[in-house]
N, C-alpha and C. Protein backbone atom coordinates (compact mmCIF):
# COMPACT_ATOMS: atom_id res chain seq x y z
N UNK A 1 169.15 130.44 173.79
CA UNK A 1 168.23 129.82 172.83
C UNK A 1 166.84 130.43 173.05
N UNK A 2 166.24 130.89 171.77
CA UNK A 2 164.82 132.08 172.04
C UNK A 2 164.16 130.94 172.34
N UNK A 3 162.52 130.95 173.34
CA UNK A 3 161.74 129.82 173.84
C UNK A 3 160.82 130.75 172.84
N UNK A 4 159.48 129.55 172.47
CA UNK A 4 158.86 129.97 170.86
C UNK A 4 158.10 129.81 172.65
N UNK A 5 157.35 131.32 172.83
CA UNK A 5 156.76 131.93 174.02
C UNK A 5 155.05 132.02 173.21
N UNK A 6 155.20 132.90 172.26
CA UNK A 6 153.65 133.65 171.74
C UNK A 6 153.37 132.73 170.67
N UNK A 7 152.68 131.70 169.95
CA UNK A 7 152.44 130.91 168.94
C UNK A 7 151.44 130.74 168.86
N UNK A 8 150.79 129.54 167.79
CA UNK A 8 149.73 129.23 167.42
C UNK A 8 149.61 128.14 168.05
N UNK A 9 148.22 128.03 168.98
CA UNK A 9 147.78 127.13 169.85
C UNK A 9 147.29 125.48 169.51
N UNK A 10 147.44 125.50 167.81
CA UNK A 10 147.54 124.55 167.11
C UNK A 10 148.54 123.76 166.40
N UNK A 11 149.63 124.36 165.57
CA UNK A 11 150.55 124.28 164.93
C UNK A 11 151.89 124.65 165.74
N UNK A 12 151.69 125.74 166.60
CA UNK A 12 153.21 126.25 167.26
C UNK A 12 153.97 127.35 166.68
N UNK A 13 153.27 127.34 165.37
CA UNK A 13 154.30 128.44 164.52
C UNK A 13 154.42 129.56 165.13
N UNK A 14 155.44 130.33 165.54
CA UNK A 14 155.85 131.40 166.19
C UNK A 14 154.41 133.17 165.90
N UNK A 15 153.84 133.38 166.52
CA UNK A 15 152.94 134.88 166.07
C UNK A 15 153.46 135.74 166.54
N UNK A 16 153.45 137.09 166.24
CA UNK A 16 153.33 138.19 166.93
C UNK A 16 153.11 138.28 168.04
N UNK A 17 153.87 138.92 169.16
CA UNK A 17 153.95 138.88 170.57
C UNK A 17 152.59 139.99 171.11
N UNK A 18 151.64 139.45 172.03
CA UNK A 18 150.69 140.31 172.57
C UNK A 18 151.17 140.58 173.97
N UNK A 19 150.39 141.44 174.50
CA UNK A 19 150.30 141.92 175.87
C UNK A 19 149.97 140.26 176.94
N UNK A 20 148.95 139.75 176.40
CA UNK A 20 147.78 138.46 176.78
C UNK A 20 148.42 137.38 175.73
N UNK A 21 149.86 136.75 176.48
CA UNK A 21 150.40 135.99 175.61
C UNK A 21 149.99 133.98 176.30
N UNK A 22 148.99 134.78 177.05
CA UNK A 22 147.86 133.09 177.14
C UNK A 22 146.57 133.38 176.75
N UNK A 23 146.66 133.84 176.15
CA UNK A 23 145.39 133.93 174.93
C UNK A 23 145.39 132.61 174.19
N UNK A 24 144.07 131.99 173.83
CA UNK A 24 144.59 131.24 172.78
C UNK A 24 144.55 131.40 171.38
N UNK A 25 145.16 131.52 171.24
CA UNK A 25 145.26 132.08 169.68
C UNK A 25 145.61 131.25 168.17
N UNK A 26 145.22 131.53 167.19
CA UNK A 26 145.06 130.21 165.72
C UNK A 26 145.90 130.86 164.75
N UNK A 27 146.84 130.16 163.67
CA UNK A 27 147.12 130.77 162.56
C UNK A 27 146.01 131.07 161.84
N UNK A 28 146.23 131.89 160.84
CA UNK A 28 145.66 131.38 159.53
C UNK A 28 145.65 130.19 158.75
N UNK A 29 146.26 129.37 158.80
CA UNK A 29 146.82 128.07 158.54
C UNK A 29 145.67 127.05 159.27
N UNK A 30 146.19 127.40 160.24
CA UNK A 30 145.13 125.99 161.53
C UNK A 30 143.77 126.78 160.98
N UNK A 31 143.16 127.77 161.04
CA UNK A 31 142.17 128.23 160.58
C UNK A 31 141.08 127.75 159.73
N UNK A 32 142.09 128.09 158.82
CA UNK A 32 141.48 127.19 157.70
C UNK A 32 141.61 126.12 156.97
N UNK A 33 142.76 125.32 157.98
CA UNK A 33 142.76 124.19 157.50
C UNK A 33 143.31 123.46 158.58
N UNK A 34 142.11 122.86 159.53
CA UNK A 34 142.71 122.16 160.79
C UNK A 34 143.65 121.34 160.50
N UNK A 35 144.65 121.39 161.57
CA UNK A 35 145.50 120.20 161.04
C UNK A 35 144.90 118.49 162.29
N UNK A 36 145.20 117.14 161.73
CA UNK A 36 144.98 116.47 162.17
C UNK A 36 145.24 116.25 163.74
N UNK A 37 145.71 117.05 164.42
CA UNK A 37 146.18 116.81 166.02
C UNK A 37 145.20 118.05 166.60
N UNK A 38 145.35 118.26 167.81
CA UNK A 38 145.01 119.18 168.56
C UNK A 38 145.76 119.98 169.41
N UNK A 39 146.96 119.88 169.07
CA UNK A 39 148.23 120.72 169.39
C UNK A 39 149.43 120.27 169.32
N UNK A 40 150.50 121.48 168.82
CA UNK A 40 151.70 121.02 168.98
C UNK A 40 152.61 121.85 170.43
N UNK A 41 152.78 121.00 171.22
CA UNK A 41 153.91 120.91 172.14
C UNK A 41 155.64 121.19 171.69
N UNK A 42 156.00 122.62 171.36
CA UNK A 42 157.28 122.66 170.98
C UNK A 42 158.24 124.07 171.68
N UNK A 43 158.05 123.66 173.02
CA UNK A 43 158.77 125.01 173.65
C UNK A 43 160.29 125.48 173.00
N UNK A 44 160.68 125.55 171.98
CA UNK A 44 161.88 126.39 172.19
C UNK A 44 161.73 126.42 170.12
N UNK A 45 162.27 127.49 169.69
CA UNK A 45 162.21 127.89 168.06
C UNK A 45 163.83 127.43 167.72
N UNK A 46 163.98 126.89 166.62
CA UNK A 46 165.04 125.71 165.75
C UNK A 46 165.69 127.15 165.41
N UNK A 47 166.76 127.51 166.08
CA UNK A 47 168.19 128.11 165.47
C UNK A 47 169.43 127.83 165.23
N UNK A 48 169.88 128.82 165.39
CA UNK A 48 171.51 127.90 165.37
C UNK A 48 172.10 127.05 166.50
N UNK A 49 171.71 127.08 167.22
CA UNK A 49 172.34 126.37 168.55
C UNK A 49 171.63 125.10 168.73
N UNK A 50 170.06 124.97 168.37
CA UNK A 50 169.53 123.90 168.72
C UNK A 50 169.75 123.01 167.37
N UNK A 51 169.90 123.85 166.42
CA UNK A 51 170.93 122.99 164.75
C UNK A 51 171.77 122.37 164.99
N UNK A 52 172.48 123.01 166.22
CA UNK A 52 174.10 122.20 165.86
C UNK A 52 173.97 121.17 167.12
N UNK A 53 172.71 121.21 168.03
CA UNK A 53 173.08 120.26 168.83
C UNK A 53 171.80 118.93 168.73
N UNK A 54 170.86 119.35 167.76
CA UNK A 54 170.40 118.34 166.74
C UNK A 54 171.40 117.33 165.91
N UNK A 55 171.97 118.47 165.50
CA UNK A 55 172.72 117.22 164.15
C UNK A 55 173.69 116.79 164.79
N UNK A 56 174.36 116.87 165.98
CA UNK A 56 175.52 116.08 166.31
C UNK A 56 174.50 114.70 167.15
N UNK A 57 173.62 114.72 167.64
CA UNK A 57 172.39 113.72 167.92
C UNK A 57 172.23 112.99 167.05
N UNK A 58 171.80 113.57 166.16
CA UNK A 58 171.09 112.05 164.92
C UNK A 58 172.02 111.92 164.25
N UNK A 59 173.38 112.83 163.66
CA UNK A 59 174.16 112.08 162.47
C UNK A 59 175.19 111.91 163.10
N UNK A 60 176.00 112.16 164.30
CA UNK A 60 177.53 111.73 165.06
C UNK A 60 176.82 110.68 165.83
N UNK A 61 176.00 110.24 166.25
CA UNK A 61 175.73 109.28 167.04
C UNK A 61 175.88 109.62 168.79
N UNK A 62 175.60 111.07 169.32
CA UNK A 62 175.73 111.66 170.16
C UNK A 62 174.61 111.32 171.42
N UNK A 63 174.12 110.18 171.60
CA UNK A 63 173.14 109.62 172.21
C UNK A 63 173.13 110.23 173.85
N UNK A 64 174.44 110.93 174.25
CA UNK A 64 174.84 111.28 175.64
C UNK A 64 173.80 112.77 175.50
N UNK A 65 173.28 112.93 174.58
CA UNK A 65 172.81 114.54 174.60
C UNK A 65 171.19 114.25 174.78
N UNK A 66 170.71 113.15 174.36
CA UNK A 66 169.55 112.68 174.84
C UNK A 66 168.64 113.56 176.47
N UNK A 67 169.73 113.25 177.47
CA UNK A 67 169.27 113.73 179.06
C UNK A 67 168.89 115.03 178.62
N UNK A 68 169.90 115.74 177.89
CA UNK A 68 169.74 117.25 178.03
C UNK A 68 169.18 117.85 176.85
N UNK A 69 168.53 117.07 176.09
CA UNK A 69 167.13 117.65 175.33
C UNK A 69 166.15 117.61 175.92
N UNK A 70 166.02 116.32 176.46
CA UNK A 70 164.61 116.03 177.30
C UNK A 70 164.26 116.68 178.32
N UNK A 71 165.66 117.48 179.21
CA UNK A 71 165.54 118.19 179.86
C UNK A 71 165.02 119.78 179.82
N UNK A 72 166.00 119.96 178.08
CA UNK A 72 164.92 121.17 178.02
C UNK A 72 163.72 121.13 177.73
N UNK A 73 163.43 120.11 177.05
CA UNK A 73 161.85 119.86 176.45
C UNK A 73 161.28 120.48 177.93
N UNK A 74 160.90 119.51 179.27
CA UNK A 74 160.45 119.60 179.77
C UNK A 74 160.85 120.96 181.15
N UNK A 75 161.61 121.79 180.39
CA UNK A 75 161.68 123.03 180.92
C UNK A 75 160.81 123.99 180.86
N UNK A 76 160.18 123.81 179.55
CA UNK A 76 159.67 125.07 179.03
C UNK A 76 157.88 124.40 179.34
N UNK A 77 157.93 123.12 178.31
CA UNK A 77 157.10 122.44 177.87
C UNK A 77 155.77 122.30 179.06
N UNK A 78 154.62 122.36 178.72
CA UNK A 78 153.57 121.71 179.58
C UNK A 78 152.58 121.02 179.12
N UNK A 79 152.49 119.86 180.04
CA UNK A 79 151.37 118.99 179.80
C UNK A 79 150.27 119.15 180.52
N UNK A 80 149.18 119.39 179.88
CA UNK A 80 147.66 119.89 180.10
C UNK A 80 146.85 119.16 180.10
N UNK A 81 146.97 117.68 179.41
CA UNK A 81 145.81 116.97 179.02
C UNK A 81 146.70 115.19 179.76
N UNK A 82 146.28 114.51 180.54
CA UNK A 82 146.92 113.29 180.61
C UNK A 82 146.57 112.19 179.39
N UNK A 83 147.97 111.35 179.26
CA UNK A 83 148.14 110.79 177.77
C UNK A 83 147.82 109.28 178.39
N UNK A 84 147.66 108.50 177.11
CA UNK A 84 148.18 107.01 177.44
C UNK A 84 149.27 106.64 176.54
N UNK A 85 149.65 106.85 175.61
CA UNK A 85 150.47 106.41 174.67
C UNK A 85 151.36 107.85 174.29
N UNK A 86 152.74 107.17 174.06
CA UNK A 86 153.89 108.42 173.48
C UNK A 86 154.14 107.28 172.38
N UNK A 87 154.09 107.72 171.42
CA UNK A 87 154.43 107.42 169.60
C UNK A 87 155.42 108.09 169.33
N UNK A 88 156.79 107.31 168.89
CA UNK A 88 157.90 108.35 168.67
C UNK A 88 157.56 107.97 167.01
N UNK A 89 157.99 108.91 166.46
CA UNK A 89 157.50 109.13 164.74
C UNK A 89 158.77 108.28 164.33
N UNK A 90 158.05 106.69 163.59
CA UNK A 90 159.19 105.96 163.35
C UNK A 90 160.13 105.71 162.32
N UNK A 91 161.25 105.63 161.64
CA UNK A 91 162.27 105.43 160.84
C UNK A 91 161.81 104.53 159.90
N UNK A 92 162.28 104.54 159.02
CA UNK A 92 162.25 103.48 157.94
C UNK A 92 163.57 102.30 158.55
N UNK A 93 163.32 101.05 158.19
CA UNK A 93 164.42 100.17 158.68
C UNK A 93 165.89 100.29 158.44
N UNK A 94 165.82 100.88 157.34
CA UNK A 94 166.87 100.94 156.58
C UNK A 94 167.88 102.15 157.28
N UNK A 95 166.94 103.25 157.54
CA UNK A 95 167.76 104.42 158.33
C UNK A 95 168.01 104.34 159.85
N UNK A 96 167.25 103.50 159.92
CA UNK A 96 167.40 103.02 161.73
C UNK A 96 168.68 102.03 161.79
N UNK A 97 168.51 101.52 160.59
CA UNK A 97 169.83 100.80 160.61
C UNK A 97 171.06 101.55 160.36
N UNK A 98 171.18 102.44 159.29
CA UNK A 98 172.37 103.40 159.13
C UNK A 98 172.78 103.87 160.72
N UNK A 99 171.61 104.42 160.80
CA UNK A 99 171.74 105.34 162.16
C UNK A 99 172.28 104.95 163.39
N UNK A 100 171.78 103.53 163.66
CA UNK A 100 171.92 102.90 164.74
C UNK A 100 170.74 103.21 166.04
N UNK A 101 169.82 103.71 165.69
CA UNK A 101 168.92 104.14 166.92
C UNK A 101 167.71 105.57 166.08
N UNK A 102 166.48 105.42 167.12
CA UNK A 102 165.45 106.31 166.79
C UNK A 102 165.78 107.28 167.27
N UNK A 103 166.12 108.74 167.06
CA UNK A 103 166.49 109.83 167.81
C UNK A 103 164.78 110.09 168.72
N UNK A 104 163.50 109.95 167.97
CA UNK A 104 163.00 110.61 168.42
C UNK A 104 162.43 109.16 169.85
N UNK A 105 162.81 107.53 169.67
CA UNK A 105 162.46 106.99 170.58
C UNK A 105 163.14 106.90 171.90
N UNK A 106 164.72 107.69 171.19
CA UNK A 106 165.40 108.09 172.76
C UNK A 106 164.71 108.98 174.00
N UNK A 107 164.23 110.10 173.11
CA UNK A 107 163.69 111.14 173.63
C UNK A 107 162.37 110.73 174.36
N UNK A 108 161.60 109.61 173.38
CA UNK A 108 160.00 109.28 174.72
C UNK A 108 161.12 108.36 175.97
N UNK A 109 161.48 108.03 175.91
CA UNK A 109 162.17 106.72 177.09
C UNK A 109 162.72 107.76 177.84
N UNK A 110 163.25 108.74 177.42
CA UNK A 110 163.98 109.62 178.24
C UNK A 110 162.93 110.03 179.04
N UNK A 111 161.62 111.18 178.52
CA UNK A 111 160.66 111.52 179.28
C UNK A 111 159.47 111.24 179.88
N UNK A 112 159.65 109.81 179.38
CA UNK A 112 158.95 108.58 180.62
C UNK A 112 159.87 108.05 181.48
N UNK A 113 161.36 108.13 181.74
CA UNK A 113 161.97 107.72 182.74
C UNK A 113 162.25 109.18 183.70
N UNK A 114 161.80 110.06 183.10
CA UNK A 114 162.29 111.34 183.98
C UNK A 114 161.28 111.98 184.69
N UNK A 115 160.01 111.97 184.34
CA UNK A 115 158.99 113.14 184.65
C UNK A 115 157.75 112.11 184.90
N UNK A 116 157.53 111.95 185.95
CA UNK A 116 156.38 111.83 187.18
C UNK A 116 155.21 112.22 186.19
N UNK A 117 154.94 112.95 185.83
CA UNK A 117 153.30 113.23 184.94
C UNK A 117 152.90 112.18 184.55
N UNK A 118 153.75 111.57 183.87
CA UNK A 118 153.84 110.64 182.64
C UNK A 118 153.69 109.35 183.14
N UNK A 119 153.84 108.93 184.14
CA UNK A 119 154.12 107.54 184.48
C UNK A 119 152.47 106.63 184.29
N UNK A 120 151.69 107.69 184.27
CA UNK A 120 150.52 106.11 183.76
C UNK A 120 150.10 106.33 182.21
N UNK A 121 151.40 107.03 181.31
CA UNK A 121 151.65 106.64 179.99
C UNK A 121 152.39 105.64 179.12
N UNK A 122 152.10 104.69 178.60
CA UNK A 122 153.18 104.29 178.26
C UNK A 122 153.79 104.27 176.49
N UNK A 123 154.63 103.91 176.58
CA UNK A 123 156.04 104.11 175.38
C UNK A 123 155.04 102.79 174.16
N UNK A 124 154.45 103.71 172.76
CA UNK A 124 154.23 102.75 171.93
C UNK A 124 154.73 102.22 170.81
N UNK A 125 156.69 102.00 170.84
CA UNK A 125 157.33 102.09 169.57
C UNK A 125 157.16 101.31 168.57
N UNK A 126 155.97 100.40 168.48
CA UNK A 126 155.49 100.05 167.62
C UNK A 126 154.28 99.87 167.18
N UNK A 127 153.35 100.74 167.36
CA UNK A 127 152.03 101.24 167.17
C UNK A 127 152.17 101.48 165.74
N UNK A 128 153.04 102.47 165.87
CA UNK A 128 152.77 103.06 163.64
C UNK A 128 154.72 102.24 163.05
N UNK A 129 154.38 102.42 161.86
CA UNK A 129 154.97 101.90 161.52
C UNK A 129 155.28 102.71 160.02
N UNK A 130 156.43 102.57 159.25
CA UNK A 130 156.49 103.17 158.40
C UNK A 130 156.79 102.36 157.18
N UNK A 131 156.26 102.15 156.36
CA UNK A 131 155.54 100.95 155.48
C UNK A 131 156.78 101.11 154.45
N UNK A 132 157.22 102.31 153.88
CA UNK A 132 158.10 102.47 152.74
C UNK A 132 159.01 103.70 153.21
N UNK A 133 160.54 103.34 152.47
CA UNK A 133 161.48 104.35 152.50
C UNK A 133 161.14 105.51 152.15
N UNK A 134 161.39 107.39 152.16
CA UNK A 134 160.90 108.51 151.68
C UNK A 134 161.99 108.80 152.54
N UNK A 135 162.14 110.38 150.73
CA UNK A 135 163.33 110.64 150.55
C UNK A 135 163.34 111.66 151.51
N UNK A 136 165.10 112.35 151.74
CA UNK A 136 165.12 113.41 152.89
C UNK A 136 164.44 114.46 152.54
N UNK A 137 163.84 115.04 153.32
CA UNK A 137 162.95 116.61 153.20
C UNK A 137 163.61 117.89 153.45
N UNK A 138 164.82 118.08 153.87
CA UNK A 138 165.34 119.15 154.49
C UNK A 138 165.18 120.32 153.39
N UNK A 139 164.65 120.07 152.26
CA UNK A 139 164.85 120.54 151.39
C UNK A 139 163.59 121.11 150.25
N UNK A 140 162.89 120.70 151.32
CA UNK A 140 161.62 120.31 150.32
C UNK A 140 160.62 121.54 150.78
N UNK A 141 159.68 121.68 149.76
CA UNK A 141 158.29 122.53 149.99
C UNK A 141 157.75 122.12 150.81
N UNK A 142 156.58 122.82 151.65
CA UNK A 142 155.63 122.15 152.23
C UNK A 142 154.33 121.41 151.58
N UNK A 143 154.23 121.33 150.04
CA UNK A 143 153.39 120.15 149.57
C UNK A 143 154.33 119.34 148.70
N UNK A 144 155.45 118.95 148.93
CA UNK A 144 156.69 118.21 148.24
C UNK A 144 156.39 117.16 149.43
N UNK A 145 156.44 118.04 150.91
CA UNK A 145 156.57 116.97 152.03
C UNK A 145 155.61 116.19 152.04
N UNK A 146 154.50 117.04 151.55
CA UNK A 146 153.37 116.16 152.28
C UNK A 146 153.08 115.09 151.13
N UNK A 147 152.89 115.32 149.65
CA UNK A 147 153.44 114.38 148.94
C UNK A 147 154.32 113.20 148.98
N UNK A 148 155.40 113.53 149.59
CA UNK A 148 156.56 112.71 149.90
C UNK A 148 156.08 111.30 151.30
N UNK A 149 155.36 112.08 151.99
CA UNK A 149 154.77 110.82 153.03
C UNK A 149 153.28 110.68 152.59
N UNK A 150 153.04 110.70 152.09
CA UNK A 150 151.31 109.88 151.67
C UNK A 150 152.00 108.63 151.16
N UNK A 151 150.91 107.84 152.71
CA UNK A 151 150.89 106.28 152.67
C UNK A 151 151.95 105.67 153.09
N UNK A 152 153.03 106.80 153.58
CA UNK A 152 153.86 106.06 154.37
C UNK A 152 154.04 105.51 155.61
N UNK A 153 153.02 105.70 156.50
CA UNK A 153 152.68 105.48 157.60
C UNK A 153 151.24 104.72 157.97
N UNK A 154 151.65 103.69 158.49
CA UNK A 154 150.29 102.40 158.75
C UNK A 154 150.37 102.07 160.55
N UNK A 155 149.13 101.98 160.93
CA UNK A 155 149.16 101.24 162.34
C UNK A 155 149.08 100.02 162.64
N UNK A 156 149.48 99.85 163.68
CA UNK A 156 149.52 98.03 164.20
C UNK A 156 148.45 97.57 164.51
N UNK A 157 147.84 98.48 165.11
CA UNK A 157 146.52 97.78 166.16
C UNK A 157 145.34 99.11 166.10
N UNK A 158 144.26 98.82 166.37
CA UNK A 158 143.46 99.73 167.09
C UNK A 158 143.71 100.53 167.94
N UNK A 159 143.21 101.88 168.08
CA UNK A 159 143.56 102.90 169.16
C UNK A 159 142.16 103.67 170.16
N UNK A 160 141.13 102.86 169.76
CA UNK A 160 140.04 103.03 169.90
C UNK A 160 140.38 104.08 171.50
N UNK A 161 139.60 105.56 171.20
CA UNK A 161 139.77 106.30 172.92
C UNK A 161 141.10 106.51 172.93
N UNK A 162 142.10 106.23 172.65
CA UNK A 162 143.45 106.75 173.28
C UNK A 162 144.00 107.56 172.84
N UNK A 163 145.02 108.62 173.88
CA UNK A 163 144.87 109.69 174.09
C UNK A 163 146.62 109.57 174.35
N UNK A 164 147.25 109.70 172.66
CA UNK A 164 148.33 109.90 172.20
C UNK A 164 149.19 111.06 171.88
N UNK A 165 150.32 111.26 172.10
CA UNK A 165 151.39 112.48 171.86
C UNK A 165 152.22 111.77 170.92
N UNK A 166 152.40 112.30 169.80
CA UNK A 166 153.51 111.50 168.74
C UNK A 166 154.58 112.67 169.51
N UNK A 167 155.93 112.41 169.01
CA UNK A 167 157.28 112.59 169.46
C UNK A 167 158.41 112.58 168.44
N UNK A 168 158.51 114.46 168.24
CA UNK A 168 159.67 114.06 167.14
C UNK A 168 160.75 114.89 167.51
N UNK A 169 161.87 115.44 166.97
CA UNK A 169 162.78 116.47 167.25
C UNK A 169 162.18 117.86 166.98
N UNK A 170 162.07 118.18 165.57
CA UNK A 170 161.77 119.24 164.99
C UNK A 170 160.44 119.58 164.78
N UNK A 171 159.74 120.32 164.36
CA UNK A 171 158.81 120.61 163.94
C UNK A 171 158.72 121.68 162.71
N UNK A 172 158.43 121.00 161.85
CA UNK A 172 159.27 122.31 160.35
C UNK A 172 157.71 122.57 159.67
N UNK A 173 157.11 121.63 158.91
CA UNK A 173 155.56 122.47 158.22
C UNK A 173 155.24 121.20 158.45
N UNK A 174 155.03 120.65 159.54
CA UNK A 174 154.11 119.41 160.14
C UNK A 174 153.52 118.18 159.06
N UNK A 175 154.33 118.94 157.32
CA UNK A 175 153.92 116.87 156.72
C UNK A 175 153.86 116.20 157.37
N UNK A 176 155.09 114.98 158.42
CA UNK A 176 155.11 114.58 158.59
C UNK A 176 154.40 113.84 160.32
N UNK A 177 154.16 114.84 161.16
CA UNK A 177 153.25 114.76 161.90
C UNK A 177 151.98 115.04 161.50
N UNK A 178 151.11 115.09 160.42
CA UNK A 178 150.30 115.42 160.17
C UNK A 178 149.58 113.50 159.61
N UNK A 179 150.88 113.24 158.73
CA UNK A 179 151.03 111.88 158.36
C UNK A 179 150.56 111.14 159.20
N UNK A 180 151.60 110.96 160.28
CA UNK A 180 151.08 110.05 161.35
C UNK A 180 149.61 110.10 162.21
N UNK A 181 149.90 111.88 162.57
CA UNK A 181 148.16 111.66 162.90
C UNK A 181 146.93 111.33 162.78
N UNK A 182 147.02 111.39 161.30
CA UNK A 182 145.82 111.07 160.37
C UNK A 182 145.72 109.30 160.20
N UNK A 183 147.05 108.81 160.78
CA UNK A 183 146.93 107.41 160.54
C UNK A 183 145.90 106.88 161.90
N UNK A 184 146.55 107.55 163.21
CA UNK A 184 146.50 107.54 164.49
C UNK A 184 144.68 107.72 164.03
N UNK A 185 144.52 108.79 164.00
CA UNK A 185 143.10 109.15 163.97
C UNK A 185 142.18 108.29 162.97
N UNK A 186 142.55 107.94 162.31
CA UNK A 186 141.41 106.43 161.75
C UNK A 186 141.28 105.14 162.11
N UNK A 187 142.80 105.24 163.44
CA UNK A 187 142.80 103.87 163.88
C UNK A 187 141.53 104.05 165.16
N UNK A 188 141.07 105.25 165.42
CA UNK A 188 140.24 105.47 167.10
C UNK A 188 141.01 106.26 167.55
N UNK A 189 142.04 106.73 167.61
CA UNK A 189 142.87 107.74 168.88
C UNK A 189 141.29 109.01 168.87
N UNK A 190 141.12 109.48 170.07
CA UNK A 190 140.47 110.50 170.25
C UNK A 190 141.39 111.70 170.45
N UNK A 191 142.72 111.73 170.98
CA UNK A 191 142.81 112.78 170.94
C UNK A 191 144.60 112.90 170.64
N UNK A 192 145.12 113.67 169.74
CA UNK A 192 146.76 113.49 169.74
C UNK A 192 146.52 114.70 170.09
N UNK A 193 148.14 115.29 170.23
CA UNK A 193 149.27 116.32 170.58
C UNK A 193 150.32 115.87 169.39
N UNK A 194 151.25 116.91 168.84
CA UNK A 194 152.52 116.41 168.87
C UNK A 194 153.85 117.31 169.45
N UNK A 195 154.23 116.24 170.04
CA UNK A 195 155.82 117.14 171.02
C UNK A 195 156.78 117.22 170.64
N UNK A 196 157.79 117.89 170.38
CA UNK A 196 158.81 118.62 169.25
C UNK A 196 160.01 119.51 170.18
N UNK A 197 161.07 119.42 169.96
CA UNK A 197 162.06 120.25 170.83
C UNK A 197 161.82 121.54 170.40
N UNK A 198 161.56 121.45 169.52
CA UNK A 198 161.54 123.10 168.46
C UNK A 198 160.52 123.47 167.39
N UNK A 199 160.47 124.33 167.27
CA UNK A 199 159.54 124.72 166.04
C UNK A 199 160.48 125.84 165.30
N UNK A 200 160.29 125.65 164.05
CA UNK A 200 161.00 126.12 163.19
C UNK A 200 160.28 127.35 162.72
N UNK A 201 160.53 128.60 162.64
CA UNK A 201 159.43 130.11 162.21
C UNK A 201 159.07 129.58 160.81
N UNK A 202 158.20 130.77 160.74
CA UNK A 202 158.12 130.53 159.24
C UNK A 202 159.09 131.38 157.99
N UNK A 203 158.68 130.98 157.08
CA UNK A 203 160.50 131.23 156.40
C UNK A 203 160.19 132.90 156.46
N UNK A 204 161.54 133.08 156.21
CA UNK A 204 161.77 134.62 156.18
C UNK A 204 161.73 135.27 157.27
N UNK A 205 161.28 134.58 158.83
CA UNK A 205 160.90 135.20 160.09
C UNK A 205 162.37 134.96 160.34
C-alpha cells in the first residue's frame, strides 16, 4: 500500500516528490483558498487494497478490522500538536442505524485506547451533530459535495480554545471535513486537524 509520503501540508493531496520531502509545502488549492482546518493527517493514498478493506468495514459489518486500521493510521501518522478533543465526523441516525455503528467512532476509541500521546485527549461523539440526512457522494463533484453538506452539521456546546482533530476514513475533496470544521470553528475551537486513513490523489493521478 503506497504511504501519501510528499503532499500538501494542508489538504494532504499527494505533490510531486522533492529531494527536501519535509519541506513544507501548499497546493494551489490551500493557497488560494485556505481550507477551514490547519492540516490534514492522512498517511497512506486510497487504492485498491485500502478500497477493499474500507468497504468490507463500513458495509459487511467487519468491525474486527478496526485494530488494524488504527494500527496503520498510527504507523505512518504523526502527531505534532497535543489535542483535547477527537470528533469522529458523525452519521445521520438513520445510517447509523442501517449500519449498526460509526466506522469513523470505532477508529477514535481505537486510537485513544491504543496510543499513549493521546491519553489527556478525550473522545467527543457528541460535540457535532448532523442535523439532516445527505445523499451518498461517492459520486459527486467537488462543489455537488460541498453543496450537498451546507447546514448539515451543528454543535452541541461551545468549544471556546479547544484544540480538536475530527476523524474520518477517507479523505476525497474535503466537503465534508471542511463542513464540520467550519462548524467547529464558530463554536471557539482554535485549532483543528483532520485525521483520515487515506487520501485519495487527485483525479487522473
Amino acid at each position: 500500500m503506497p504511504v501519501n509520503q510528499s503532499c500538501c501540508s494542508g489538504c494532504a493531496i499527494p505533490l510531486p516528490t522533492t529531494a527536501a520531502l519535509n519541506t513544507v509545502r501548499r497546493c494551489g488549492n490551500c493557497l488560494l483558498t485556505p481550507p477551514p482546518f490547519h492540516r490534514v493527517v492522512a498517511p497512506w493514498l486510497y487504492g485498491e487494497y485500502f478500497s477493499y478493506i474500507i468497504h468490507q468495514w463500513k458495509y459487511h459489518g467487519e468491525r474486527r478490522m478496526t485494530p488494524l486500521l488504527a494500527s496503520l493510521w498510527q504507523r505512518k501518522a504523526e502527531i505534532t500538536t497535543p489535542l483535547d478533543r477527537l470528533v469522529p465526523v458523525p452519521l445521520h441516525w438513520r445510517r447509523r442505524w442501517q449500519r449498526g455503528f460509526n466506522q469513523s467512532e470505532l477508529l477514535c476509541r481505537q486510537l485513544l485506547g491504543t496510543n499513549p500521546e493521546l491519553s489527556p485527549c478525550q473522545l467527543a461523539d457528541q460535540l457535532v451533530k448532523r442535523r439532516r440526512s445527505t445523499a451518498a457522494q461517492s459520486t459527486m463533484t467537488a462543489k455537488q459535495r460541498a453543496h450537498n453538506l451546507s447546514g448539515a452539521f451543528t454543535v452541541s456546546q461551545p468549544c471556546d480554545n479547544l484544540r480538536i482533530a475530527i476523524v474520518d476514513d477517507v479523505f476525497t475533496t474535503g466537503a465534508t471535513a471542511s463542513a464540520v470544521a467550519a462548524v467547529l470553528a464558530a463554536a471557539g475551537a482554535s485549532y483543528i486537524e483532520v485525521w483520515c486513513l487515506a487520501r485519495t490523489p487527485a483525479p487522473g493521478n
